[in-house]
C-alpha atoms as a PDB file:
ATOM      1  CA  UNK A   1     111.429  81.953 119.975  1.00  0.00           C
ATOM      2  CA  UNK A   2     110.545  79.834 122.953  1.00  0.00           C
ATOM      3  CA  UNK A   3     110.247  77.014 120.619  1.00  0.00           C
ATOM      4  CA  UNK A   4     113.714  77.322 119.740  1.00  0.00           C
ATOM      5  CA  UNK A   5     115.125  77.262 122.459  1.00  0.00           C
ATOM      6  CA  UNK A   6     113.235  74.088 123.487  1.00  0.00           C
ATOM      7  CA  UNK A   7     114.120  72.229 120.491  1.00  0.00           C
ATOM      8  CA  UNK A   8     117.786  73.366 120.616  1.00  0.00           C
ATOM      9  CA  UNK A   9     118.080  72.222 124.424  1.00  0.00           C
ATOM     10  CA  UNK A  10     116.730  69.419 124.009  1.00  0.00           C
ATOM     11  CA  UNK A  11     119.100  68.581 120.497  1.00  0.00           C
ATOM     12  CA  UNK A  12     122.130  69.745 123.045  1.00  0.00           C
ATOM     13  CA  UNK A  13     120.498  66.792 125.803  1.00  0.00           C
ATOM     14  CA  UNK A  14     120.882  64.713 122.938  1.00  0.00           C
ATOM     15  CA  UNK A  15     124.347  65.448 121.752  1.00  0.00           C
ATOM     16  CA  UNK A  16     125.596  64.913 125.551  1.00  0.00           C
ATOM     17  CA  UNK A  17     123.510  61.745 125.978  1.00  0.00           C
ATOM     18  CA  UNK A  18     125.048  60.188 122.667  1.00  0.00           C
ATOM     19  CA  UNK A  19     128.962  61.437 123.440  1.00  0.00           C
ATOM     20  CA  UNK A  20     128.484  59.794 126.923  1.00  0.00           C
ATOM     21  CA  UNK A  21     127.551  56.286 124.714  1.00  0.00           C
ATOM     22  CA  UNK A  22     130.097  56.937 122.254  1.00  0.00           C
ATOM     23  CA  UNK A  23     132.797  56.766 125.401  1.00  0.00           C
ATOM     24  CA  UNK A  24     132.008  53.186 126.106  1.00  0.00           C
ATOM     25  CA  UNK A  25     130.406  51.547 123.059  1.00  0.00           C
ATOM     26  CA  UNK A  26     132.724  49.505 120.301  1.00  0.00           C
ATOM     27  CA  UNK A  27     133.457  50.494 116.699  1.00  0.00           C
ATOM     28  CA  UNK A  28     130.728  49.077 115.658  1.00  0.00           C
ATOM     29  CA  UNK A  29     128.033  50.940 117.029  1.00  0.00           C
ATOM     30  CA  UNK A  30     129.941  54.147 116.831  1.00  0.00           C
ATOM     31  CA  UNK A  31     128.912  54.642 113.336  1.00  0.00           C
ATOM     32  CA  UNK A  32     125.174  53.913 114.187  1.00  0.00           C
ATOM     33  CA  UNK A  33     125.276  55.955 116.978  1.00  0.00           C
ATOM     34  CA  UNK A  34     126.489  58.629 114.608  1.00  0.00           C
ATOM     35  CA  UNK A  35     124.405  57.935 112.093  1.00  0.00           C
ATOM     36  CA  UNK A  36     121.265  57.909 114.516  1.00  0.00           C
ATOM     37  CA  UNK A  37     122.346  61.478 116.212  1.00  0.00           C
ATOM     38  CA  UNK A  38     122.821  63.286 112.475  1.00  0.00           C
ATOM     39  CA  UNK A  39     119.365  62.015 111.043  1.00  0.00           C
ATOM     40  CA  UNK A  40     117.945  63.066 113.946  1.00  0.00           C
ATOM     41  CA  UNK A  41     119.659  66.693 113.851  1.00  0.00           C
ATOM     42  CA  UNK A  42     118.463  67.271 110.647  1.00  0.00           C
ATOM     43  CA  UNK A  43     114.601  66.475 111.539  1.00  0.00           C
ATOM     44  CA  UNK A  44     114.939  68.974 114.188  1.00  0.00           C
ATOM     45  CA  UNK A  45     116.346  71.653 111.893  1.00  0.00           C
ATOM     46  CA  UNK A  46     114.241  71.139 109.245  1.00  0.00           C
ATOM     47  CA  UNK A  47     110.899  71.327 111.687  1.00  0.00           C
ATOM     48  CA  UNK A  48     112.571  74.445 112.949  1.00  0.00           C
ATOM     49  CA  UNK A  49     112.433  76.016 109.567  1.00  0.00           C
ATOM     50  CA  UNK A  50     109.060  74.759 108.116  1.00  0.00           C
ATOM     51  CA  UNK A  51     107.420  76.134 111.779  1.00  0.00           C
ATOM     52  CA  UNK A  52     109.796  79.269 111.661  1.00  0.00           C
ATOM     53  CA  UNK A  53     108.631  80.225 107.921  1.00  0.00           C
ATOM     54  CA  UNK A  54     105.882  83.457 108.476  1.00  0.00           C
ATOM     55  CA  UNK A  55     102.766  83.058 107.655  1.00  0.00           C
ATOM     56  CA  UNK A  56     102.200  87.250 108.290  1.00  0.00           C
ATOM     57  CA  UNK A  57     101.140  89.418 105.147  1.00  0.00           C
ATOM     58  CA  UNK A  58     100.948  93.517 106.774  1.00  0.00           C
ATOM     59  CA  UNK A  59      99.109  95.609 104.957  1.00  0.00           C
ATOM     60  CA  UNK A  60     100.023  99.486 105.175  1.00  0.00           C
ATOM     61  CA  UNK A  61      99.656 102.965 103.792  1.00  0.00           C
ATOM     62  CA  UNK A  62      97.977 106.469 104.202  1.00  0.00           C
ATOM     63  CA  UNK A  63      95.341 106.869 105.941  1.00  0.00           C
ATOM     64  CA  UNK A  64      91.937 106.419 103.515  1.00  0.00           C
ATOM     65  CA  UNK A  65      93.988 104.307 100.938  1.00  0.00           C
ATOM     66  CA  UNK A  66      91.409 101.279 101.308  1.00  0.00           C
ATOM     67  CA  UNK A  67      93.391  98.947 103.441  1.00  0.00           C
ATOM     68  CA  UNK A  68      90.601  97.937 105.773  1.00  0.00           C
ATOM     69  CA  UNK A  69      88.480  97.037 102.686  1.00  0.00           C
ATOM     70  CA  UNK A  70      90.756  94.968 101.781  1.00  0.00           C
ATOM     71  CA  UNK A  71      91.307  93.328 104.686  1.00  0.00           C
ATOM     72  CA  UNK A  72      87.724  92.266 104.543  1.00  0.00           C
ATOM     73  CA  UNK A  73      87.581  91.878 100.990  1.00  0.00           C
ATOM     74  CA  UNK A  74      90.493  89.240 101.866  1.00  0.00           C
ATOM     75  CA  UNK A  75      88.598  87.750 104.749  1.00  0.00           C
ATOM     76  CA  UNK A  76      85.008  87.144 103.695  1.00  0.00           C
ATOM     77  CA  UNK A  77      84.624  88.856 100.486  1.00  0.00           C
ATOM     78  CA  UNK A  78      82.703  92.250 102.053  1.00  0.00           C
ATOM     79  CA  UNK A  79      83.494  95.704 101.615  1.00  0.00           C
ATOM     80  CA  UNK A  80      82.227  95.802 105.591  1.00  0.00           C
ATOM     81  CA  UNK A  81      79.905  98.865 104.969  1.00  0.00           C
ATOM     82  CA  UNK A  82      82.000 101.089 102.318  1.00  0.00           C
ATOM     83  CA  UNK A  83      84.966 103.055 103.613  1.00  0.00           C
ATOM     84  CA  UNK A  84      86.064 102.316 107.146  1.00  0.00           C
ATOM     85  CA  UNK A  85      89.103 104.361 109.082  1.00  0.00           C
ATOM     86  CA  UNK A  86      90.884 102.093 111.378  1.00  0.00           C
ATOM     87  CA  UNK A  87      92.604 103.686 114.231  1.00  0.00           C
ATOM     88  CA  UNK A  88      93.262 100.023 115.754  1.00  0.00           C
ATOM     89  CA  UNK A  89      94.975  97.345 113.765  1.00  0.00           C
ATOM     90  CA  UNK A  90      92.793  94.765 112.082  1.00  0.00           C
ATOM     91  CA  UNK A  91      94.150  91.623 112.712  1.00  0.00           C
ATOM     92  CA  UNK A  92      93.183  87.811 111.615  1.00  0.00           C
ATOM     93  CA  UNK A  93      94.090  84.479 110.579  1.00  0.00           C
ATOM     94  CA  UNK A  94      92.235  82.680 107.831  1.00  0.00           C
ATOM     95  CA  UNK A  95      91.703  81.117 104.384  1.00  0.00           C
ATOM     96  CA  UNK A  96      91.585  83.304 101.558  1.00  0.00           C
ATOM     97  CA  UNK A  97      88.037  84.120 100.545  1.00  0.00           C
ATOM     98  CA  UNK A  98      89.060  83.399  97.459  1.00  0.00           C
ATOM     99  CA  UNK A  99      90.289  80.412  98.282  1.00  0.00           C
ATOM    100  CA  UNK A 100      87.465  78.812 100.609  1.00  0.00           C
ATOM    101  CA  UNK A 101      86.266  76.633  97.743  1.00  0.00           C
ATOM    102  CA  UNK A 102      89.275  75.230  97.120  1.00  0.00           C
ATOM    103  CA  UNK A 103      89.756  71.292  98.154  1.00  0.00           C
ATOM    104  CA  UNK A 104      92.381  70.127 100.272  1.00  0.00           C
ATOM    105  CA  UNK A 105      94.455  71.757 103.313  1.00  0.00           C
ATOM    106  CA  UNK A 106      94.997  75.181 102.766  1.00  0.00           C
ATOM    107  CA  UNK A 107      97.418  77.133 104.718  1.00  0.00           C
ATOM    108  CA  UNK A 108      95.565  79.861 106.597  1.00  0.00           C
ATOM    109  CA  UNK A 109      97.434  83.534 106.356  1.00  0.00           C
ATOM    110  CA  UNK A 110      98.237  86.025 109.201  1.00  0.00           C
ATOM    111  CA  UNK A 111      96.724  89.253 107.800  1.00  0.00           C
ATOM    112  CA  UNK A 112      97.630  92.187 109.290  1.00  0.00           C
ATOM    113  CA  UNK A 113      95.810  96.081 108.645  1.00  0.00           C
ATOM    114  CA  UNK A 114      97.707  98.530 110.115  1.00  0.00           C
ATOM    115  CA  UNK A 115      96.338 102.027 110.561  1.00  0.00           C
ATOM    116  CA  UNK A 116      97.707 104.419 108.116  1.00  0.00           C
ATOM    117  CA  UNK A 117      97.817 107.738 110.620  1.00  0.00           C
ATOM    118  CA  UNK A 118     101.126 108.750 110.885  1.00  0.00           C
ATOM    119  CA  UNK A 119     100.545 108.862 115.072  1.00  0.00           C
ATOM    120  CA  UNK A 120      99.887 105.390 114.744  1.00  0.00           C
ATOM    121  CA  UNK A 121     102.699 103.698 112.358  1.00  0.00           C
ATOM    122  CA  UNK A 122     105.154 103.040 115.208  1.00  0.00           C
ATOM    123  CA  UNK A 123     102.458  99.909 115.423  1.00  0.00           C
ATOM    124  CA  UNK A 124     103.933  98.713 112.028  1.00  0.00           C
ATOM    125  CA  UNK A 125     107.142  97.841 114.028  1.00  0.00           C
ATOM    126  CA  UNK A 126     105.142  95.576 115.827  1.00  0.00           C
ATOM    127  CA  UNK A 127     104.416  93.296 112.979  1.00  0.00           C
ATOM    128  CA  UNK A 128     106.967  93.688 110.422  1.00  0.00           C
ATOM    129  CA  UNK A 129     109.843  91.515 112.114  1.00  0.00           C
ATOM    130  CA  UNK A 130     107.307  88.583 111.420  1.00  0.00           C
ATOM    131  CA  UNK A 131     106.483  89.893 107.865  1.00  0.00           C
ATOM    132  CA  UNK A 132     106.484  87.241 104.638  1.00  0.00           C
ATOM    133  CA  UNK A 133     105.612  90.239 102.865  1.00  0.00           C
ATOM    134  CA  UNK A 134     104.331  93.643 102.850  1.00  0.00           C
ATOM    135  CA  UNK A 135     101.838  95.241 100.795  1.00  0.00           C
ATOM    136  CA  UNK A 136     101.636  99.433 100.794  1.00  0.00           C
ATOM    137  CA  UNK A 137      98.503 100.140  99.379  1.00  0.00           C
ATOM    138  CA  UNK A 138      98.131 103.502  97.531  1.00  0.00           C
ATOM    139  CA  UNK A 139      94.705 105.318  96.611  1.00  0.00           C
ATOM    140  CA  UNK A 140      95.099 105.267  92.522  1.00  0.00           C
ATOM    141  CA  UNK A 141      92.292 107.724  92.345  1.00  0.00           C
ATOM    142  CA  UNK A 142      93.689 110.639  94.130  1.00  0.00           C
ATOM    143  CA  UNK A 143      97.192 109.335  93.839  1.00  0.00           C
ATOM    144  CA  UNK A 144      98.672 112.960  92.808  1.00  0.00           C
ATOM    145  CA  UNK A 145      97.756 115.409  95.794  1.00  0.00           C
ATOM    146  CA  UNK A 146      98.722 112.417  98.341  1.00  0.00           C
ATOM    147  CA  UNK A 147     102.573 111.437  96.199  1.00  0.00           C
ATOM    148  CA  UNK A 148     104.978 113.407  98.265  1.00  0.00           C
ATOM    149  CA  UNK A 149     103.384 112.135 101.363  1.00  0.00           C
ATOM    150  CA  UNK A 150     103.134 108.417 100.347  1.00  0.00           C
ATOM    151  CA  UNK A 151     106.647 108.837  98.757  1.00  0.00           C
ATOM    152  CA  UNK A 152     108.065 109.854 102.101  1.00  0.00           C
ATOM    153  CA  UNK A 153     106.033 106.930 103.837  1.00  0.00           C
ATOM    154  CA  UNK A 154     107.174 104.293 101.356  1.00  0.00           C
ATOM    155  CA  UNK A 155     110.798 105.901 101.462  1.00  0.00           C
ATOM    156  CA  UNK A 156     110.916 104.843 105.825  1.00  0.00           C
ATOM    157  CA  UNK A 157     109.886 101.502 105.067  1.00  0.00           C
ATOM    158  CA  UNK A 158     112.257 100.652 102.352  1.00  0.00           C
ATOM    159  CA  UNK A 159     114.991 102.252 104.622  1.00  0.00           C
ATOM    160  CA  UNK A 160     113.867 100.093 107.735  1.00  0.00           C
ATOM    161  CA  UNK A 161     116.166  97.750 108.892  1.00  0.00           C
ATOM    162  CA  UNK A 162     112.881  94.979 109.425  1.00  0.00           C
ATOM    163  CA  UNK A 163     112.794  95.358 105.552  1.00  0.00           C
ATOM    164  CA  UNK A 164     116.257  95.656 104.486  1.00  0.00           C
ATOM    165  CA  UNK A 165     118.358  93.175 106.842  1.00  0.00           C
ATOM    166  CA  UNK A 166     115.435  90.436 106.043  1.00  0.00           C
ATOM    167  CA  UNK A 167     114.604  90.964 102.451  1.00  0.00           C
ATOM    168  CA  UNK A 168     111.015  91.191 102.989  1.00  0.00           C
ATOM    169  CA  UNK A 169     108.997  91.642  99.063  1.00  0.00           C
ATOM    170  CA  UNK A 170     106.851  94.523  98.868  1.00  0.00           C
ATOM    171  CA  UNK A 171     104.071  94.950  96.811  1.00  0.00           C
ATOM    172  CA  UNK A 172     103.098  98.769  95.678  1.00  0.00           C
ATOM    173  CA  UNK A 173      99.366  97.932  95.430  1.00  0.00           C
ATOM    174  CA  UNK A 174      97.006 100.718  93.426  1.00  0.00           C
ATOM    175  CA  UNK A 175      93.698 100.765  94.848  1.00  0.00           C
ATOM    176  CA  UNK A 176      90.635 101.486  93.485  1.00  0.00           C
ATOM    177  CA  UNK A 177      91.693 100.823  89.782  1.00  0.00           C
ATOM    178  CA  UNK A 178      88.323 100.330  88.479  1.00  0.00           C
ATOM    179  CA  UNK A 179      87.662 103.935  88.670  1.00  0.00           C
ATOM    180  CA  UNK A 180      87.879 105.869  85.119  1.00  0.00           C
ATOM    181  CA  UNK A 181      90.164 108.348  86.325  1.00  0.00           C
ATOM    182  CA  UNK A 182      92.703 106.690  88.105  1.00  0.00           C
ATOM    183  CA  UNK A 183      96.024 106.314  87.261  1.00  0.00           C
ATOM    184  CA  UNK A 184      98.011 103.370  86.000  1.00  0.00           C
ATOM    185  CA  UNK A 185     100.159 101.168  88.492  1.00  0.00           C
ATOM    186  CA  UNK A 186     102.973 102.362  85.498  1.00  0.00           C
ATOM    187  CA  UNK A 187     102.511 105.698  86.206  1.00  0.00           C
ATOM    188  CA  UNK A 188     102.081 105.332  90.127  1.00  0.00           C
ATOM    189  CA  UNK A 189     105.225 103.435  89.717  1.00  0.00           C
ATOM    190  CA  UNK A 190     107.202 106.106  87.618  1.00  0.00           C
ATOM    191  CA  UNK A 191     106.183 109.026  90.081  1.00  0.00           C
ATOM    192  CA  UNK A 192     107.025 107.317  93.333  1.00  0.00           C
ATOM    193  CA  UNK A 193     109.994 106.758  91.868  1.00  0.00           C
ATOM    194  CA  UNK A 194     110.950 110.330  90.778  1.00  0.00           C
ATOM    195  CA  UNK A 195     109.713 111.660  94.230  1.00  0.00           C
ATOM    196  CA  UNK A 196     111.747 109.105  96.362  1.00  0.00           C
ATOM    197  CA  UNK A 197     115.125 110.496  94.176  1.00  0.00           C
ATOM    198  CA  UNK A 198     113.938 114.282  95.476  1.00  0.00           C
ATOM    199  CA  UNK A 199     113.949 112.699  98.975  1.00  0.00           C
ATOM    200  CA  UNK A 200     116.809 111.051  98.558  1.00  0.00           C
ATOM    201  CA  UNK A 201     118.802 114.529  97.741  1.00  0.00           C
ATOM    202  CA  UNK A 202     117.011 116.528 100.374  1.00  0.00           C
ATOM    203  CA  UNK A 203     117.733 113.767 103.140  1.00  0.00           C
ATOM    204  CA  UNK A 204     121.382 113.288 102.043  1.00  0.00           C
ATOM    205  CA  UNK A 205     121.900 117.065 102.662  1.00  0.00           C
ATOM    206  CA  UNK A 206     121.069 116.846 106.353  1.00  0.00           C
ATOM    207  CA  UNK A 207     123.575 116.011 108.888  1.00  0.00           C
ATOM    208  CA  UNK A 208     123.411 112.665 109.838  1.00  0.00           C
ATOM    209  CA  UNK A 209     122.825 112.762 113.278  1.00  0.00           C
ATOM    210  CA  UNK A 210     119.146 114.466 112.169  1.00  0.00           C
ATOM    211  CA  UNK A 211     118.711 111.534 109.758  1.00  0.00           C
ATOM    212  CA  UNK A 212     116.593 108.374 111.254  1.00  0.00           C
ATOM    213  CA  UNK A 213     116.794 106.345 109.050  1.00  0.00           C
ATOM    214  CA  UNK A 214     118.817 103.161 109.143  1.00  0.00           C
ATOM    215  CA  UNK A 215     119.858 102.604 105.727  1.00  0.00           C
ATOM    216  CA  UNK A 216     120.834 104.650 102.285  1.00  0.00           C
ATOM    217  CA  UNK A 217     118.230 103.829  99.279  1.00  0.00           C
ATOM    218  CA  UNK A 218     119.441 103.317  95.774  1.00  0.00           C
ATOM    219  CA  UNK A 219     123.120 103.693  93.770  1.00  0.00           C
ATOM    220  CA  UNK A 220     124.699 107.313  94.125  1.00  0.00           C
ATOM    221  CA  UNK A 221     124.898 109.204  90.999  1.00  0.00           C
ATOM    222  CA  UNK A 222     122.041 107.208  89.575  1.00  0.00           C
ATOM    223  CA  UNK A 223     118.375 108.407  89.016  1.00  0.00           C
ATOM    224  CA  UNK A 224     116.432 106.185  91.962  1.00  0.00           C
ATOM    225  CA  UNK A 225     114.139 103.018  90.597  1.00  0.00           C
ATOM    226  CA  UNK A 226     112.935  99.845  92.723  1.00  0.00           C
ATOM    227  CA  UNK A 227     115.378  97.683  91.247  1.00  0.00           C
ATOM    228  CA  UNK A 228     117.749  99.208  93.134  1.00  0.00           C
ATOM    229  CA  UNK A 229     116.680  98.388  96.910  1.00  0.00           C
ATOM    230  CA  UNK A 230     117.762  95.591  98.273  1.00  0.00           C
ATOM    231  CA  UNK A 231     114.122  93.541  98.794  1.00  0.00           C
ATOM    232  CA  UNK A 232     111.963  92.768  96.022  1.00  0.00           C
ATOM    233  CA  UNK A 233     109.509  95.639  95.078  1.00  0.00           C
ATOM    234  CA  UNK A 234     106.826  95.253  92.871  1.00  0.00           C
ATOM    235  CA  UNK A 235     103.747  97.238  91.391  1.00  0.00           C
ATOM    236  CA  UNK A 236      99.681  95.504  91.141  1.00  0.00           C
ATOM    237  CA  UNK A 237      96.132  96.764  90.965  1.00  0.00           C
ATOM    238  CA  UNK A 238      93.225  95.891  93.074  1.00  0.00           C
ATOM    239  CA  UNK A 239      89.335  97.916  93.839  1.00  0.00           C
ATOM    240  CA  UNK A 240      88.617  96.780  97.331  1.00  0.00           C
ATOM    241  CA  UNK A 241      84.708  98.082  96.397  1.00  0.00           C
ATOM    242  CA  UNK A 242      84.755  95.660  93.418  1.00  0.00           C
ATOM    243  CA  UNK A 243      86.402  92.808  94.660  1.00  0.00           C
ATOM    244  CA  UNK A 244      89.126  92.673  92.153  1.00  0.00           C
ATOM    245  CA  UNK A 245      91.888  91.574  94.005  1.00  0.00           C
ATOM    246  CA  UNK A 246      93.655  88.735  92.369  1.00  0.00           C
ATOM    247  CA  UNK A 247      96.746  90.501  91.730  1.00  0.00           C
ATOM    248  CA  UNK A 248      97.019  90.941  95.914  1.00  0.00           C
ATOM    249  CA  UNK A 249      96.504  87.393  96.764  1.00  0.00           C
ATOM    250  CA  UNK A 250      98.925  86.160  93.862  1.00  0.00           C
ATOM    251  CA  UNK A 251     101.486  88.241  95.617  1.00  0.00           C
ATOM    252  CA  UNK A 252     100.033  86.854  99.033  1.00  0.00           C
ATOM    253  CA  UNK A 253     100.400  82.924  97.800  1.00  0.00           C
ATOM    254  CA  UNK A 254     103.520  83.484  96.241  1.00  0.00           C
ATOM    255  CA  UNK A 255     105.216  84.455  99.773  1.00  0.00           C
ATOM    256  CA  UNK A 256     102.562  81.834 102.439  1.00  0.00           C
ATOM    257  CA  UNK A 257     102.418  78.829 100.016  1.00  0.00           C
ATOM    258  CA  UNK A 258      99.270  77.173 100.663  1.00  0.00           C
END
């Protein structure tokens, strides 16, 4: 922000400087003037937007989904030790693992782990103004018993204005897929779906001043799906134990460009 405002003064300093020159210079060189002051507009704005595009990828869910894993599996291709709770934010900037062979600059991605207790999600509001893209990791293994509560989880964030008013893609990512009981990202997909249309009755029926959150999900009258919200929402597997996780940094690449 406080680079914006220094490259907008300083675009006003040179608006006033080249009026002032404009007053007292012929014909002539009041085209080149012009010419000079718009070409040099345009570099401005379009350094503003190449610096201003976010580099940040949050990771979130309930609490034992795998995020940390992840996180690490992301950064240096370790588990870190098995399961870890986080009760702090992980937090880092760096090339893919994946991608540390690659030749060439590589852009480095903000990676963000936030903890998945419910006392500490008010941190996600921290991070998610400067999201590229959001990935809500679910446990694909015990996936059933944990459904109404992820539901209601996913449910806030779709209904957050962070999310809405910027578009920001989300990516419903099933952990721990290589397991032989876990469920398909199909059916994780179908059932978050059919409990997010029970929440959307139940929270409709309670007076509005009780409701927090800042925006309506899906069509009225219609049976709820992703396609209806207003950012993109998509469905991938990953096992943070394994290292399987191409489907996450696809989804990670396609929103930081390297």
């Amino acid at each position: 922000m406080e680079q914006f405002e220094q490259w907008k003064e300083q675009i006003s300093q040179l608006w006033r400087v080249a009026l002032e020159h404009l007053r007292h210079a012929p014909p002539a060189q009041l085209y080149a003037a012009a010419a000079i002051v718009v070409f040099t507009t345009v570099i401005f704005l379009s350094r503003l937007l190449k610096r201003a595009k976010s580099n940040t990828i949050v990771l979130t869910g309930l609490s034992g989904s795998g995020k940390t894993i992840l996180f690490y599996q992301l950064r240096d291709g370790s588990t870190h030790q098995g399961t870890v709770t986080s009760m702090e934010p992980n937090e880092g900037t760096f090339v893919l693992h994946g991608e540390t062979t690659k030749k060439g600059n590589i852009k480095p991605v903000h990676i963000v782990d936030v903890p998945g207790h419910s006392r500490l999600r008010p941190k996600l509001d921290e991070y998610l103004p400067q999201a590229a893209g959001v990935v809500f990791v679910v446990d694909a293994l015990d996936f059933l018993p944990n459904c109404r509560a992820a539901s209601e989880y996913l449910y806030d964030l779709l209904t957050k204005g962070s999310i809405v008013k910027k578009k920001i893609p989300l990516l419903i990512l099933c952990n721990k897929a290589d397991k032989v009981t876990a469920h398909t990202k199909e059916f994780i997909r179908r059932q978050l779906e059919k409990e997010i249309d029970k929440l959307r009755t139940s929270r409709s029926a309670i007076s509005e001043a009780d409701v927090t959150n800042e925006f309506t999900l899906g069509v009225a009258g219609e049976p709820f799906s992703f396609t209806q919200s207003s950012n993109k929402v998509t469905t991938a597997e990953a096992s943070g134990l394994t290292g399987e996780i191409s489907q996450l940094e696809e989804f990670i690449r396609e929103y930081v460009k390297p």
